[in-house]
C-alpha atoms as a PDB file:
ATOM      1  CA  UNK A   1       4.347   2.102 -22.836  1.00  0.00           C
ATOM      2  CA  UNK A   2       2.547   3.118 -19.572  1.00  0.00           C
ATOM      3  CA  UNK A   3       2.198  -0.343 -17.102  1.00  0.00           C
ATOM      4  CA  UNK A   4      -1.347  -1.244 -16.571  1.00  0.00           C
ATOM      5  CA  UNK A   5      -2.424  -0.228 -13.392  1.00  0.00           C
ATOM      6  CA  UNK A   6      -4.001  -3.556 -10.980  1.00  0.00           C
ATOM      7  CA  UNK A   7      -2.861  -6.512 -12.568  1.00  0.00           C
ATOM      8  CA  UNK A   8      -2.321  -9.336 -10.325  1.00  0.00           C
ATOM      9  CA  UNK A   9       1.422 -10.445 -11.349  1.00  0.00           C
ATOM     10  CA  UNK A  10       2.338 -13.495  -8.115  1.00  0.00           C
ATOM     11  CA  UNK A  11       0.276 -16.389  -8.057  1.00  0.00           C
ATOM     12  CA  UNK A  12      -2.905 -16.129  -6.362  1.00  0.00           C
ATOM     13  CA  UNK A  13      -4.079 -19.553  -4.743  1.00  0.00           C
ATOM     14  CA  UNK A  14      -7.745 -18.270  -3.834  1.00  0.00           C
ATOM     15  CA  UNK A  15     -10.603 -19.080  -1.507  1.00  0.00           C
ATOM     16  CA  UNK A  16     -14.026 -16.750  -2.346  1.00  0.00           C
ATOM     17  CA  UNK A  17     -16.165 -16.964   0.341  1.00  0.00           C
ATOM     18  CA  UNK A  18     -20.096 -16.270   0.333  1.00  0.00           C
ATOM     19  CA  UNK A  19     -19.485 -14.531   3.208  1.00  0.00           C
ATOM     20  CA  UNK A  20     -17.533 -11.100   4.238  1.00  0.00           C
ATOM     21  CA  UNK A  21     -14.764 -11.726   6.676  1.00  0.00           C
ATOM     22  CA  UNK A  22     -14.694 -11.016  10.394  1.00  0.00           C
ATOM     23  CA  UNK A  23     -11.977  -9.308  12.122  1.00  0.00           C
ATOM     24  CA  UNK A  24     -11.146  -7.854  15.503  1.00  0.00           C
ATOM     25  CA  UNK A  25      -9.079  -4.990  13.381  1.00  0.00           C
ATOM     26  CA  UNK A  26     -12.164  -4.641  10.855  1.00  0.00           C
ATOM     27  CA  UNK A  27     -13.402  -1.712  12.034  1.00  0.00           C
ATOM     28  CA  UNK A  28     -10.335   0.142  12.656  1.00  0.00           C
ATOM     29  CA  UNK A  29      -9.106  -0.481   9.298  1.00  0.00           C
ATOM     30  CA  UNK A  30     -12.574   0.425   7.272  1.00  0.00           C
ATOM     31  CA  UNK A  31     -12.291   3.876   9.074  1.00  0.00           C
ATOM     32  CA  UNK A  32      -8.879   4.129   8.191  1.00  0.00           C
ATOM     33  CA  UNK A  33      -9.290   3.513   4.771  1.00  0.00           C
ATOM     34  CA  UNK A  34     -12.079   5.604   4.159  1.00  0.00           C
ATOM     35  CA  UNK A  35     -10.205   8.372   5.310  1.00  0.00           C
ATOM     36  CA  UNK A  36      -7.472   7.552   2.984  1.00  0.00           C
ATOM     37  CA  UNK A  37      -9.936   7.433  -0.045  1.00  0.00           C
ATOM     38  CA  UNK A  38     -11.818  10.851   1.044  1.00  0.00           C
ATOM     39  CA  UNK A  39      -8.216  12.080   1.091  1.00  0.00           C
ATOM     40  CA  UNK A  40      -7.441  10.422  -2.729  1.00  0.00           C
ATOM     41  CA  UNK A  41      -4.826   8.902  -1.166  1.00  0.00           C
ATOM     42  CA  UNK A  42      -6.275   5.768  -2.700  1.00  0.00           C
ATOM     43  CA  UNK A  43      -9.593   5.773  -5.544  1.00  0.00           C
ATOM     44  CA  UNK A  44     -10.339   5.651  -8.875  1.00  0.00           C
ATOM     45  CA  UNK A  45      -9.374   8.604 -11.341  1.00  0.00           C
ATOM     46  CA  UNK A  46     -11.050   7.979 -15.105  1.00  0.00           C
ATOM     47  CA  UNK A  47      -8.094  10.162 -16.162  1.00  0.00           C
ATOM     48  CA  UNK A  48      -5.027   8.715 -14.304  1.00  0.00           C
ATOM     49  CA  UNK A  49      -4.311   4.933 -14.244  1.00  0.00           C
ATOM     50  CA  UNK A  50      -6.406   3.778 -16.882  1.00  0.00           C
ATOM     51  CA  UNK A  51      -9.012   4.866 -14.957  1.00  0.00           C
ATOM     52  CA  UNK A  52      -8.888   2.040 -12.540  1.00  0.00           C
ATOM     53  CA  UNK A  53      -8.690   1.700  -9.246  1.00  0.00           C
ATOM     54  CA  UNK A  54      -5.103   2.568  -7.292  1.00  0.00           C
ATOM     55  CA  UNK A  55      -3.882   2.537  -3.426  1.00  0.00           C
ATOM     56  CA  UNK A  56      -4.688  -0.001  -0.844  1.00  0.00           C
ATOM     57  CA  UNK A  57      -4.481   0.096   3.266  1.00  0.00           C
ATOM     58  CA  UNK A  58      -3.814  -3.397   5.316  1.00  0.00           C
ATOM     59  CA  UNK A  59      -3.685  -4.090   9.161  1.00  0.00           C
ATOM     60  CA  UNK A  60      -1.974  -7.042  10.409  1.00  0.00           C
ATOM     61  CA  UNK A  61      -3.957  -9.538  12.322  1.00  0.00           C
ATOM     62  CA  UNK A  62      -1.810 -12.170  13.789  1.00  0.00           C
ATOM     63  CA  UNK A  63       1.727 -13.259  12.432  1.00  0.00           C
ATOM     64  CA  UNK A  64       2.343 -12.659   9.005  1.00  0.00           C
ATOM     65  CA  UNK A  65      -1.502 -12.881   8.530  1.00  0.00           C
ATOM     66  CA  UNK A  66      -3.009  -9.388   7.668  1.00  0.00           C
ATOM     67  CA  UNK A  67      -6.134  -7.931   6.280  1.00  0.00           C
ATOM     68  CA  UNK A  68      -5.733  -5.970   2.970  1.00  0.00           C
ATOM     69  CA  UNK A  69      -8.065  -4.181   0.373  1.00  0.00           C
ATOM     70  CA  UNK A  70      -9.750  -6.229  -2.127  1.00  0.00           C
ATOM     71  CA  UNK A  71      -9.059  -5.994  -5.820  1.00  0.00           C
ATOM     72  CA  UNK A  72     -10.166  -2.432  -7.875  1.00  0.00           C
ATOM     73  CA  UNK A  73     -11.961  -1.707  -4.725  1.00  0.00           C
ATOM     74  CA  UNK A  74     -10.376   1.895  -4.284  1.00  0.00           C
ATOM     75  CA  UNK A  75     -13.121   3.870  -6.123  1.00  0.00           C
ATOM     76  CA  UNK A  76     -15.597   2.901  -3.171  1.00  0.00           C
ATOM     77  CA  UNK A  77     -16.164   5.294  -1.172  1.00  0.00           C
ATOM     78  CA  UNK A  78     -17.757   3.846   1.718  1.00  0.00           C
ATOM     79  CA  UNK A  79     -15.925   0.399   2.551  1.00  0.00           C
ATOM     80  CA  UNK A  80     -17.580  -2.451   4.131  1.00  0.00           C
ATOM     81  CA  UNK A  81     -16.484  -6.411   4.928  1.00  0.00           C
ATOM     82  CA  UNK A  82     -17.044  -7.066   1.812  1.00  0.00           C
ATOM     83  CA  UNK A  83     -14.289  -4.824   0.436  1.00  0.00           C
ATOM     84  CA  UNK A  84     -11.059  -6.552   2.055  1.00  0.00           C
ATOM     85  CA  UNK A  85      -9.406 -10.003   1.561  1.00  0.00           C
ATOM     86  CA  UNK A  86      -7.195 -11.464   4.256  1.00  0.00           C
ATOM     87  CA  UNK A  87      -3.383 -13.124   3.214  1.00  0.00           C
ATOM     88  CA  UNK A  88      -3.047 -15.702   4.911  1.00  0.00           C
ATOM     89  CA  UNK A  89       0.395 -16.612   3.900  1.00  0.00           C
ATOM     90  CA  UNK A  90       2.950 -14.882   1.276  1.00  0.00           C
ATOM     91  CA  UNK A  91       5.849 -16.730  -0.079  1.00  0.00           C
ATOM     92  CA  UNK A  92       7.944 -13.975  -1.725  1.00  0.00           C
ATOM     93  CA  UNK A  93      10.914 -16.666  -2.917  1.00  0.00           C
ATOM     94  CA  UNK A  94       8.062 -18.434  -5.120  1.00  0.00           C
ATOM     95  CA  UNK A  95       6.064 -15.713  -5.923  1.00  0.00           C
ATOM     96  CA  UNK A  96       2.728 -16.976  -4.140  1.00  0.00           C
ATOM     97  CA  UNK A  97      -0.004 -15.601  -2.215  1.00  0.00           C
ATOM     98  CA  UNK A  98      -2.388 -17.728  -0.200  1.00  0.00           C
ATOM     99  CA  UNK A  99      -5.490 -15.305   0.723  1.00  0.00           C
ATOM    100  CA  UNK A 100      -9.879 -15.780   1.593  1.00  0.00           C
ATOM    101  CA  UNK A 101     -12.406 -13.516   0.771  1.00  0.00           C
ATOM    102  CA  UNK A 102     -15.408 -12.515  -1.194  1.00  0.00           C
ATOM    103  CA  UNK A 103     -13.213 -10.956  -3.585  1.00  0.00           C
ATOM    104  CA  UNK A 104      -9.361 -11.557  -4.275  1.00  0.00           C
ATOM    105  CA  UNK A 105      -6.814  -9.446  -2.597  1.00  0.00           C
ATOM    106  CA  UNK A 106      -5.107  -6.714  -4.081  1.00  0.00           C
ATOM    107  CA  UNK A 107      -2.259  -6.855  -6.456  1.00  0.00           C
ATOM    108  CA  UNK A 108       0.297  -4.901  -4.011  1.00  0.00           C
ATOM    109  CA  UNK A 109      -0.359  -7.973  -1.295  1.00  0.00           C
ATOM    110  CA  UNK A 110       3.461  -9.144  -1.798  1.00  0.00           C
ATOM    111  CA  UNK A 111       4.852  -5.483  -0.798  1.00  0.00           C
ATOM    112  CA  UNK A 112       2.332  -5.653   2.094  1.00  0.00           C
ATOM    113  CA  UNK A 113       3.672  -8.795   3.210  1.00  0.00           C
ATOM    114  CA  UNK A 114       7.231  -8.498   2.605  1.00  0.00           C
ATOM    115  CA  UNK A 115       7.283  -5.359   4.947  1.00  0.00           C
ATOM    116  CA  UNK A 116       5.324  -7.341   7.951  1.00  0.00           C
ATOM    117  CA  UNK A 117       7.562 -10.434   7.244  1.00  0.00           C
ATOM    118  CA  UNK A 118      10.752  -7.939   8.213  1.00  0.00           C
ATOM    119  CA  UNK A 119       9.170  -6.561  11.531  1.00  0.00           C
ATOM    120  CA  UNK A 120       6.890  -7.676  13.797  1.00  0.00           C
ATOM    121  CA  UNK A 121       6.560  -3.877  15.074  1.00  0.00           C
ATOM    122  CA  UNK A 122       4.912  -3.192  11.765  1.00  0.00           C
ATOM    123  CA  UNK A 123       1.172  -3.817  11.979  1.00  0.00           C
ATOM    124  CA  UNK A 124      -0.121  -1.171   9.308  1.00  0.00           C
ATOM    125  CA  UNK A 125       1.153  -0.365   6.143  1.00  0.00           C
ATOM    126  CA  UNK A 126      -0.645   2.262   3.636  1.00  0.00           C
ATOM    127  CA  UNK A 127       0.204   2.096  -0.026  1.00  0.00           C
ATOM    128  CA  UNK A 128      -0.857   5.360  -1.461  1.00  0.00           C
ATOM    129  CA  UNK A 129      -0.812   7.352  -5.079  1.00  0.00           C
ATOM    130  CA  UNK A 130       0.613  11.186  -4.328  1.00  0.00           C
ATOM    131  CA  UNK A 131       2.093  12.708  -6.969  1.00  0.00           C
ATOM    132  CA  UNK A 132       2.841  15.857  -4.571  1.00  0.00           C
ATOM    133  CA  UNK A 133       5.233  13.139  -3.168  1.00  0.00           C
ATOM    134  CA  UNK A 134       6.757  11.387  -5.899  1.00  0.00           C
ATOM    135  CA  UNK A 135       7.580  14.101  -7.566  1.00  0.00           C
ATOM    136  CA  UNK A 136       9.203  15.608  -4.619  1.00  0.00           C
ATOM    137  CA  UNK A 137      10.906  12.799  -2.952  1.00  0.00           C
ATOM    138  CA  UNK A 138      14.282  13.866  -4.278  1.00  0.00           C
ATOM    139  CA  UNK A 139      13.967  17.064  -2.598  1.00  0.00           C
ATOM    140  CA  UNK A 140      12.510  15.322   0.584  1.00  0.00           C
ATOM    141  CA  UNK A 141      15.642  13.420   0.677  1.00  0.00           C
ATOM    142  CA  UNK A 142      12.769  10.438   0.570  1.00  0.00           C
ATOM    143  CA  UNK A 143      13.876   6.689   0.873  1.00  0.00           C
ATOM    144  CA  UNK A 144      12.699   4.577  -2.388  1.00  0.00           C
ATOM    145  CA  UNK A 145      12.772   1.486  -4.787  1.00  0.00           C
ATOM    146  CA  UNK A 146      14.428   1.569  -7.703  1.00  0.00           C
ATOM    147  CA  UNK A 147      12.669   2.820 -11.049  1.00  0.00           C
ATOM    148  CA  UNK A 148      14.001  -0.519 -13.058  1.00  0.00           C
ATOM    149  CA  UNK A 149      12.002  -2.375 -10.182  1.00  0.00           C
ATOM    150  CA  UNK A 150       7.969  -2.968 -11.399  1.00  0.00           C
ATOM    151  CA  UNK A 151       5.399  -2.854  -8.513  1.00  0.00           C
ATOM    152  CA  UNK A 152       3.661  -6.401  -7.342  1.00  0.00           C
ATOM    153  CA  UNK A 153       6.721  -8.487  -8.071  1.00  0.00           C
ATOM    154  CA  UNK A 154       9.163 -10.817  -6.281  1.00  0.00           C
ATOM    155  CA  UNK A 155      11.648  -8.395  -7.274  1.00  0.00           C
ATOM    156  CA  UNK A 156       9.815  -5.478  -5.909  1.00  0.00           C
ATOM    157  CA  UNK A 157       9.384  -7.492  -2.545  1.00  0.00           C
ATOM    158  CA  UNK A 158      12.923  -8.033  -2.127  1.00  0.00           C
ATOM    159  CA  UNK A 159      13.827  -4.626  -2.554  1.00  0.00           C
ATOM    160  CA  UNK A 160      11.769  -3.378   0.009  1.00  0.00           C
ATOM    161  CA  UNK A 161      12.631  -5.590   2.682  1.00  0.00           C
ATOM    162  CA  UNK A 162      16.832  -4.971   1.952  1.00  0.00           C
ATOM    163  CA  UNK A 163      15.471  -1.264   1.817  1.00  0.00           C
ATOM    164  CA  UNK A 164      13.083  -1.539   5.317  1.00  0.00           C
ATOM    165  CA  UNK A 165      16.459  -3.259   6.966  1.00  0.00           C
ATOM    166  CA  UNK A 166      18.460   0.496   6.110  1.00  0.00           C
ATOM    167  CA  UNK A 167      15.513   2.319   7.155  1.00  0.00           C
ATOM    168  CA  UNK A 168      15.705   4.616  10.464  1.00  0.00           C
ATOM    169  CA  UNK A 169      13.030   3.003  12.775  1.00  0.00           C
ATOM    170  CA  UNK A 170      11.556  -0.197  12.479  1.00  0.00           C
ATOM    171  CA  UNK A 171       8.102   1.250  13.893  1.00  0.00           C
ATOM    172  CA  UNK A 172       6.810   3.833  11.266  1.00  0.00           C
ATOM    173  CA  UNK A 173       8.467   4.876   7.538  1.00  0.00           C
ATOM    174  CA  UNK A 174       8.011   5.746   4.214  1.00  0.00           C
ATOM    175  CA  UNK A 175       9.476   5.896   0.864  1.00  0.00           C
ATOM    176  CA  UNK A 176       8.196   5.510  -2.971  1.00  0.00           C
ATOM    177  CA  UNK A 177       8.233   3.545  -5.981  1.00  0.00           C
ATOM    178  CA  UNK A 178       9.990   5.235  -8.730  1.00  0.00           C
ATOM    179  CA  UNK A 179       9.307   2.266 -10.779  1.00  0.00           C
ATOM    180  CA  UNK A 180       5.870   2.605 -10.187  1.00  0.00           C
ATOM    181  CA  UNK A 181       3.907   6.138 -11.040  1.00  0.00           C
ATOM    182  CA  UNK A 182       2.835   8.309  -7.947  1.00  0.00           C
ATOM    183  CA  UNK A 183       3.442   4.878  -5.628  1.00  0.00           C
ATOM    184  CA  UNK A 184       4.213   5.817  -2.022  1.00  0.00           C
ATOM    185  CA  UNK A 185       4.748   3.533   0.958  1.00  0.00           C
ATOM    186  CA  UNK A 186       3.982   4.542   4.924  1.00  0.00           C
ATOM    187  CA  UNK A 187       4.143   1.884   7.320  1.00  0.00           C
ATOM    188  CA  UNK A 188       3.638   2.004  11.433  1.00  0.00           C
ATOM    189  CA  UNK A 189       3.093   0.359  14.491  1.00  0.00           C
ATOM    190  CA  UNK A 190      -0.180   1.835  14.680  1.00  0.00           C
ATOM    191  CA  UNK A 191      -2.447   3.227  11.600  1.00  0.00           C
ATOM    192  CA  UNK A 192      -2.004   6.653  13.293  1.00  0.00           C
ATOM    193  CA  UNK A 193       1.662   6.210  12.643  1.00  0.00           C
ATOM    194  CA  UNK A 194       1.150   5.088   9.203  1.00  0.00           C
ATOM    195  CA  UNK A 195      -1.016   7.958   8.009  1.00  0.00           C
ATOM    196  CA  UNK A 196       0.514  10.756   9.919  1.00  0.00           C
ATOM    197  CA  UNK A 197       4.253  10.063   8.099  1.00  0.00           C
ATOM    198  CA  UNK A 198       2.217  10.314   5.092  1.00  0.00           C
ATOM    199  CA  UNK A 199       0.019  13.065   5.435  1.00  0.00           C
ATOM    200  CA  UNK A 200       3.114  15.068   6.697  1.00  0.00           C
ATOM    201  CA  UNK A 201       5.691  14.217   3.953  1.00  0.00           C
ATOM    202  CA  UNK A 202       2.615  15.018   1.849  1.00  0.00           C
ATOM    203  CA  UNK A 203       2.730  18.893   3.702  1.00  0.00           C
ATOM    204  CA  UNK A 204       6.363  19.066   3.365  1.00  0.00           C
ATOM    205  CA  UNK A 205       5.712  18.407  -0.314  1.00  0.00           C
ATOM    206  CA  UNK A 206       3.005  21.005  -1.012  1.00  0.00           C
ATOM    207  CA  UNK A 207       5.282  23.245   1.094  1.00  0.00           C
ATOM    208  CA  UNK A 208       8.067  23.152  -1.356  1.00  0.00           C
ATOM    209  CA  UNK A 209       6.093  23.396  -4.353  1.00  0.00           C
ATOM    210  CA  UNK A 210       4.661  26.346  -3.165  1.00  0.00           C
ATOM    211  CA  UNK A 211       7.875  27.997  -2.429  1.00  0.00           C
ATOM    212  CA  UNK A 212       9.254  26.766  -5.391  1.00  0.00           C
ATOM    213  CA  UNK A 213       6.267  28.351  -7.162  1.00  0.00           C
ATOM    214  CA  UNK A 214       6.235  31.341  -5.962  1.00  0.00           C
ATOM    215  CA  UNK A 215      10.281  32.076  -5.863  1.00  0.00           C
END
């Protein structure tokens, strides 16, 4: 049976707010993300995912305090404040996310904050759904998680972090989620970093499909 996409699995100690959240990295990361979802890097597919919403973008604000989309807020096109939650604290060992908003945070917030908790260098991370990817990170020689290993979890935390600690740079990265459909990872210093190891893994991808395609 097929996981249901979005579901919230750490426990989420809440604060909803009447009003959006201000942020010095607010506008950068609104761009950013809107890029990503005009890409389908992150949306909402009626025919994929049980139709709801998949992929989120965060930006690190200070410490292990970052900015992150909000919950099933992927099929917007055009983000605003409203539209991201901030994490103010993640305890991975306990399985508990601390987080302020007008909406709650998305469910992916504990692999968000277990890569910023292993690298202070890290200050964007991009969680996106590319099929072109997964199914070609064999053949990209791609690093990933384990398929036994179900996304949003304690579990899933831990294994990136042991898996960010074997990675080559500590600055910029990716690697997928076999145990979690079309789930790929990108990470950088700077959200040019982050999206340009994904977009080209995602052209090395297409490349060999073609090839493969056409041999």
């Amino acid at each position: 049976m097929e996981e249901r996409e979005g579901v919230i699995k750490f426990s989420l100690q809440h604060t909803t707010l009447a009003e959006p959240l201000h942020s010095d990295v607010m506008d950068d990361l609104k761009v950013w993300r809107d890029l990503a979802r005009r890409l389908a890097l992150l949306g909402q597919d009626p025919q994929r995912y049980q139709g709801l919403g998949y992929g989120n973008i965060s930006a690190r604000e200070t410490g292990a305090q970052f900015l992150i989309s909000a919950s099933q807020t992927s099929g917007v096109m055009d983000s605003d404040d409203t539209t991201f939650a901030r994490v103010l604290s993640a305890d991975i060992k306990h399985n508990r996310i601390v987080s302020e908003g007008v909406l709650p945070p998305s469910s992916e917030s504990m692999t968000h904050a277990a890569i910023y908790q292993c690298s202070d260098q890290v200050n964007w991370v991009v969680h996106s759904h590319c099929p072109e990817i997964w199914t070609q990170s064999d053949h990209l020689a791609l690093d990933y998680t384990d398929a036994s290993i179900p996304y949003g979890t304690p579990e899933m935390a831990y294994a990136v972090q042991t898996l960010f600690r074997k990675m080559a740079s500590p600055e910029q990265g990716i690697f997928v989620m076999k145990g979690h459909q079309d789930g790929v990872v990108s990470y950088g210093r700077t959200a040019e970093l982050a999206m340009d190891i994904m977009l080209t893994t995602l052209a090395k991808a297409m490349f060999h499909s073609v090839s493969v395609g056409g041999a």
